[in-house]
PDB file of N, CA and C in Angstrom:
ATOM      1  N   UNK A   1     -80.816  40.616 -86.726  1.00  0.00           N
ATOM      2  CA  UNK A   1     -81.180  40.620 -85.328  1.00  0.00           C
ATOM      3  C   UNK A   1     -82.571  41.243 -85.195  1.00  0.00           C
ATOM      4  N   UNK A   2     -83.387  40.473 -84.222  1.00  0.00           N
ATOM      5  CA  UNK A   2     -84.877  41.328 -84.202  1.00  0.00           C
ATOM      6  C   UNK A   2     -84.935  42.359 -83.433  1.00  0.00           C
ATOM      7  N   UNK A   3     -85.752  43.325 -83.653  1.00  0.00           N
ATOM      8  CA  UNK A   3     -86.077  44.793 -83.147  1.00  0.00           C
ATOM      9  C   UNK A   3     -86.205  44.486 -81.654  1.00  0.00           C
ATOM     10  N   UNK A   4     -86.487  43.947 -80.748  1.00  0.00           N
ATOM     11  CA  UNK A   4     -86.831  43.829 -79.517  1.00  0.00           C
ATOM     12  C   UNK A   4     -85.665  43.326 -78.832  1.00  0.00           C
ATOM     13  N   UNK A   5     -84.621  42.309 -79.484  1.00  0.00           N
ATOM     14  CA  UNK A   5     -83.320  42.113 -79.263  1.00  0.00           C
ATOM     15  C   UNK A   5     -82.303  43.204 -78.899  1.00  0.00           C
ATOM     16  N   UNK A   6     -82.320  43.954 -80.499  1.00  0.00           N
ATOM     17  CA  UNK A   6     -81.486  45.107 -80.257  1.00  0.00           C
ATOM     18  C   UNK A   6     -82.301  46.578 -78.851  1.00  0.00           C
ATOM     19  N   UNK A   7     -83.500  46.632 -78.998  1.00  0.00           N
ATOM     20  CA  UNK A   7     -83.844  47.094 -77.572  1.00  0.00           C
ATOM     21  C   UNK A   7     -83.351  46.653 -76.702  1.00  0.00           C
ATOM     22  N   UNK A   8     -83.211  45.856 -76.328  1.00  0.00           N
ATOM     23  CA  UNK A   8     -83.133  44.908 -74.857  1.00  0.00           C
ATOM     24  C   UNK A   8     -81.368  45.168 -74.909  1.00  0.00           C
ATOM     25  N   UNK A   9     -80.845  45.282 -75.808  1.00  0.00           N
ATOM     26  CA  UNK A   9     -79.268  45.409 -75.922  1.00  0.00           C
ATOM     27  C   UNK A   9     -78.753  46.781 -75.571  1.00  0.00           C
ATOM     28  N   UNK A  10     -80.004  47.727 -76.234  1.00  0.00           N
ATOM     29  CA  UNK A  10     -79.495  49.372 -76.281  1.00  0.00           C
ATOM     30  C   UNK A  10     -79.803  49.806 -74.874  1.00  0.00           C
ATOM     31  N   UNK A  11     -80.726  49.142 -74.377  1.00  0.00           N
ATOM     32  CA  UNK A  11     -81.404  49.588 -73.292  1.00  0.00           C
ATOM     33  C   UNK A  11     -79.986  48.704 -71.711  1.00  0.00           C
ATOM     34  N   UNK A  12     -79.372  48.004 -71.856  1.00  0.00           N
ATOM     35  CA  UNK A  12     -78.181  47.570 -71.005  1.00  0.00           C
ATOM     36  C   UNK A  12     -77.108  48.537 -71.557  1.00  0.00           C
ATOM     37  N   UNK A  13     -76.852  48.510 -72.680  1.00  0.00           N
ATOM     38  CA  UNK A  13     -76.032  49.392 -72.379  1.00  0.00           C
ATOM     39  C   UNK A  13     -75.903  50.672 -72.039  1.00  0.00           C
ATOM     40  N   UNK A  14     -76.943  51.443 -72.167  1.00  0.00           N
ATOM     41  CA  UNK A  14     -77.561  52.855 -71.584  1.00  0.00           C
ATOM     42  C   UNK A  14     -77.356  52.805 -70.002  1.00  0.00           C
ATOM     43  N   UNK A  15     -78.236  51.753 -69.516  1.00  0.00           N
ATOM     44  CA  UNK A  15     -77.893  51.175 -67.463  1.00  0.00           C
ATOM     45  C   UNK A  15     -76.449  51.228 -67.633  1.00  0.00           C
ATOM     46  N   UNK A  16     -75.656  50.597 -68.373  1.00  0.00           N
ATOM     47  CA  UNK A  16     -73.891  50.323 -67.917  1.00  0.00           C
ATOM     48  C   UNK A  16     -73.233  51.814 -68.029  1.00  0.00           C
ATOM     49  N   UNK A  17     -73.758  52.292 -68.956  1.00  0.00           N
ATOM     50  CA  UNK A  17     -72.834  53.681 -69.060  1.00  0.00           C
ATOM     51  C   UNK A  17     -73.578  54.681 -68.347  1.00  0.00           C
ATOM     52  N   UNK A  18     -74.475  54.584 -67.658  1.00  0.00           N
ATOM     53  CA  UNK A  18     -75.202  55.448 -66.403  1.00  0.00           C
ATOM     54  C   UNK A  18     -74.807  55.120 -64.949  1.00  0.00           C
ATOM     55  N   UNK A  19     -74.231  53.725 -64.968  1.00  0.00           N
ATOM     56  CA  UNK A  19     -73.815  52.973 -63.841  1.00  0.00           C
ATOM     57  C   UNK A  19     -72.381  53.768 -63.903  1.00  0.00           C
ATOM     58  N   UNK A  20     -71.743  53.789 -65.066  1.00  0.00           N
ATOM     59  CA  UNK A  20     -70.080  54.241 -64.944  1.00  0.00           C
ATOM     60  C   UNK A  20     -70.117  55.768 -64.549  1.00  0.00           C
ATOM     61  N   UNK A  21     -70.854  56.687 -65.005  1.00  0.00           N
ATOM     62  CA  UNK A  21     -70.900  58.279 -65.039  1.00  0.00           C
ATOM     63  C   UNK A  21     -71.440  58.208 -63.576  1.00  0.00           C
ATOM     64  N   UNK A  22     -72.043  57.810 -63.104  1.00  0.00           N
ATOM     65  CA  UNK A  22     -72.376  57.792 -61.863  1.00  0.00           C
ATOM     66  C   UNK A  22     -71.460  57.341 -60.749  1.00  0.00           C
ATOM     67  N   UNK A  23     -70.797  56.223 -60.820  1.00  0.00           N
ATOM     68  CA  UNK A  23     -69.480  55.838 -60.108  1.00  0.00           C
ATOM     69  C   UNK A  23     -68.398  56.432 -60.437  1.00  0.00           C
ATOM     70  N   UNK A  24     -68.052  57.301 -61.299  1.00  0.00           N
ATOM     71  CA  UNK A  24     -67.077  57.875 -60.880  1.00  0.00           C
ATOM     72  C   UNK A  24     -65.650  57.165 -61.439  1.00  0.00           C
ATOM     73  N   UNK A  25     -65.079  57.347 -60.134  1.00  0.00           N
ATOM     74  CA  UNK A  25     -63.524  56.911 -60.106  1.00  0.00           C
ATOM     75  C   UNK A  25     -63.352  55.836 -59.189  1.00  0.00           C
ATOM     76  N   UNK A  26     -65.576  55.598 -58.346  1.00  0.00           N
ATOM     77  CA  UNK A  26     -65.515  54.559 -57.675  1.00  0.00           C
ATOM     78  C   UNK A  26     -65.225  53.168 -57.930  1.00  0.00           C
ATOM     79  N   UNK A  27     -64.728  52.985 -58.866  1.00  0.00           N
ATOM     80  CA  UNK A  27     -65.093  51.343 -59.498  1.00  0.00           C
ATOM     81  C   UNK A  27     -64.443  50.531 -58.723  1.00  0.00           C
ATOM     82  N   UNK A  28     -64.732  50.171 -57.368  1.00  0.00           N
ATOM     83  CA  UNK A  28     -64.097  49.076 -56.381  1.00  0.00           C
ATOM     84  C   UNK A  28     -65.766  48.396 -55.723  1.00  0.00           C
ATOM     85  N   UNK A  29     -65.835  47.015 -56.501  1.00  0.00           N
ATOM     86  CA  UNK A  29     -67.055  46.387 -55.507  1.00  0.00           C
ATOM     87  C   UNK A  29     -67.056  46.615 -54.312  1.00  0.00           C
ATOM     88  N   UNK A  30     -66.002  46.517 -53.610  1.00  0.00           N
ATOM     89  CA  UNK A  30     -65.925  46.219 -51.984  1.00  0.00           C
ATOM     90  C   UNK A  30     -66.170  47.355 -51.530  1.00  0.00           C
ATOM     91  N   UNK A  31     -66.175  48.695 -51.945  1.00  0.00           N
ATOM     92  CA  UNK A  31     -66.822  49.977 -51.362  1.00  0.00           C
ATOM     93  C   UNK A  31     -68.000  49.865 -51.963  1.00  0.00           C
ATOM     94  N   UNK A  32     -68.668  49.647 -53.328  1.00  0.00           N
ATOM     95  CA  UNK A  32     -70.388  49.319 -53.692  1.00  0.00           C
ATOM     96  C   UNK A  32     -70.804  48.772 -52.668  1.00  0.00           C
ATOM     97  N   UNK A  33     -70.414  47.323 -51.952  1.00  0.00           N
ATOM     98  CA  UNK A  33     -70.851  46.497 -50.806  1.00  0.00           C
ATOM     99  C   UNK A  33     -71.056  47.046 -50.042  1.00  0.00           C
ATOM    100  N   UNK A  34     -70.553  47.955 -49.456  1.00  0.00           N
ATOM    101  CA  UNK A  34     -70.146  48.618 -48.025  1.00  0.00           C
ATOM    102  C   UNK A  34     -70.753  50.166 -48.516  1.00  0.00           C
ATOM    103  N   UNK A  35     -71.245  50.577 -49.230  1.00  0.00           N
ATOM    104  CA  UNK A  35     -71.895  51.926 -49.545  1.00  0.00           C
ATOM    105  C   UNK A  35     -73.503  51.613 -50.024  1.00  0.00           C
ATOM    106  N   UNK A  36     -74.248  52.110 -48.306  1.00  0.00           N
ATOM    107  CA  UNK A  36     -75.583  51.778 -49.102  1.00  0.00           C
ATOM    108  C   UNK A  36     -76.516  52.773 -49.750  1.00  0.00           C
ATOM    109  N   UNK A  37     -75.777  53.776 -49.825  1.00  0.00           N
ATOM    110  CA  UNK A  37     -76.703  55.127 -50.799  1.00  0.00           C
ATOM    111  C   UNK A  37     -75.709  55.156 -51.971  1.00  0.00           C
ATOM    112  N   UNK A  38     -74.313  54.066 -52.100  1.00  0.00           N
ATOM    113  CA  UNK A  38     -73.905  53.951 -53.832  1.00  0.00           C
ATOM    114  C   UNK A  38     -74.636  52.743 -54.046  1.00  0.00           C
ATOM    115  N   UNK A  39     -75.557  51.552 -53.325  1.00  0.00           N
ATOM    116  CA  UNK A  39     -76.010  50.480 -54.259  1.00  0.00           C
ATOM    117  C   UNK A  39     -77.094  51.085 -54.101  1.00  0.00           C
ATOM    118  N   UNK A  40     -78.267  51.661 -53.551  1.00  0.00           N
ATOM    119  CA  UNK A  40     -79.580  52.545 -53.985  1.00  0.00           C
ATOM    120  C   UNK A  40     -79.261  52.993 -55.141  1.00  0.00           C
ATOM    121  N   UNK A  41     -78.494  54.067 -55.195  1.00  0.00           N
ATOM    122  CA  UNK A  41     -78.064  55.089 -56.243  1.00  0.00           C
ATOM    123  C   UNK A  41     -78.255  54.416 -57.609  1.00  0.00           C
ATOM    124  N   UNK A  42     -77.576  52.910 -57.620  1.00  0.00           N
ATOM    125  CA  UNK A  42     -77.117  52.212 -59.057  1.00  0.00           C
ATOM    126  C   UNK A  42     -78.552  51.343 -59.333  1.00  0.00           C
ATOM    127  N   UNK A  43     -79.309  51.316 -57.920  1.00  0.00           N
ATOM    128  CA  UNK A  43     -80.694  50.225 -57.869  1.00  0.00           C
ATOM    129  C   UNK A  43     -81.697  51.564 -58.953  1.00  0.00           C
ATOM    130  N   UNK A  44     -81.569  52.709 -58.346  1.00  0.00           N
ATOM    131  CA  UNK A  44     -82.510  53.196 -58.731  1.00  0.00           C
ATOM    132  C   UNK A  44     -82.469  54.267 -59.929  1.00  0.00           C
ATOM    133  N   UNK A  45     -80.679  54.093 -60.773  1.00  0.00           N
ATOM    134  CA  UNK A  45     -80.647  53.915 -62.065  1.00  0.00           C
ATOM    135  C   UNK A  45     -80.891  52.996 -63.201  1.00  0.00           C
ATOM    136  N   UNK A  46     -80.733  51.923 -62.391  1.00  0.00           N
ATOM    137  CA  UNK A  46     -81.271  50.882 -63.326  1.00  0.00           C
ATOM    138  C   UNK A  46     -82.370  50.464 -63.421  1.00  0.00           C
ATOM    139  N   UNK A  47     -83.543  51.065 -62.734  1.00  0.00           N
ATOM    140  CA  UNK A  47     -84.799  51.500 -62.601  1.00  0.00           C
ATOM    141  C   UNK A  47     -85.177  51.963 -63.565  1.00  0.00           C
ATOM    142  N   UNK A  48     -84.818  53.073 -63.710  1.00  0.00           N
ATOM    143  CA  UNK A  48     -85.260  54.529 -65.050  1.00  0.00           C
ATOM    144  C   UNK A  48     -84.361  53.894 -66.158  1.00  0.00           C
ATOM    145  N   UNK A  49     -83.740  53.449 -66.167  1.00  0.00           N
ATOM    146  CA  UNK A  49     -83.435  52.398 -67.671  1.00  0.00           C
ATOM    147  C   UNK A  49     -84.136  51.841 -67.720  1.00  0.00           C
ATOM    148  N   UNK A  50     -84.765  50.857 -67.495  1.00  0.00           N
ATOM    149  CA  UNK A  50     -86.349  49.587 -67.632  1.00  0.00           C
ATOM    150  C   UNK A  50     -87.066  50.610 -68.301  1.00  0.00           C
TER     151      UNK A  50
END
């Protein structure tokens, strides 16, 4: 696998497991939808992952 591949791989999964420690025990879309400082929150973790 090429070096920029496995970046691009390490670097999603770093966002997914920052997305989970951050949500909590929230894991229901339909409150993400309806919570707009939990979809900021996850917009602007997956920010500082990039």
């Amino acid at each position: 696998m090429k070096c920029e591949l496995k970046k691009y791989l390490f670097d999603i999964k770093v966002s997914i497991d920052s997305i989970f420690e951050y949500l909590g025990d929230k894991r229901n879309f339909f409150e993400y939808q309806q919570n707009k400082l939990l979809r900021r929150g996850i917009l602007n973790l997956q920010r500082k992952s990039s």
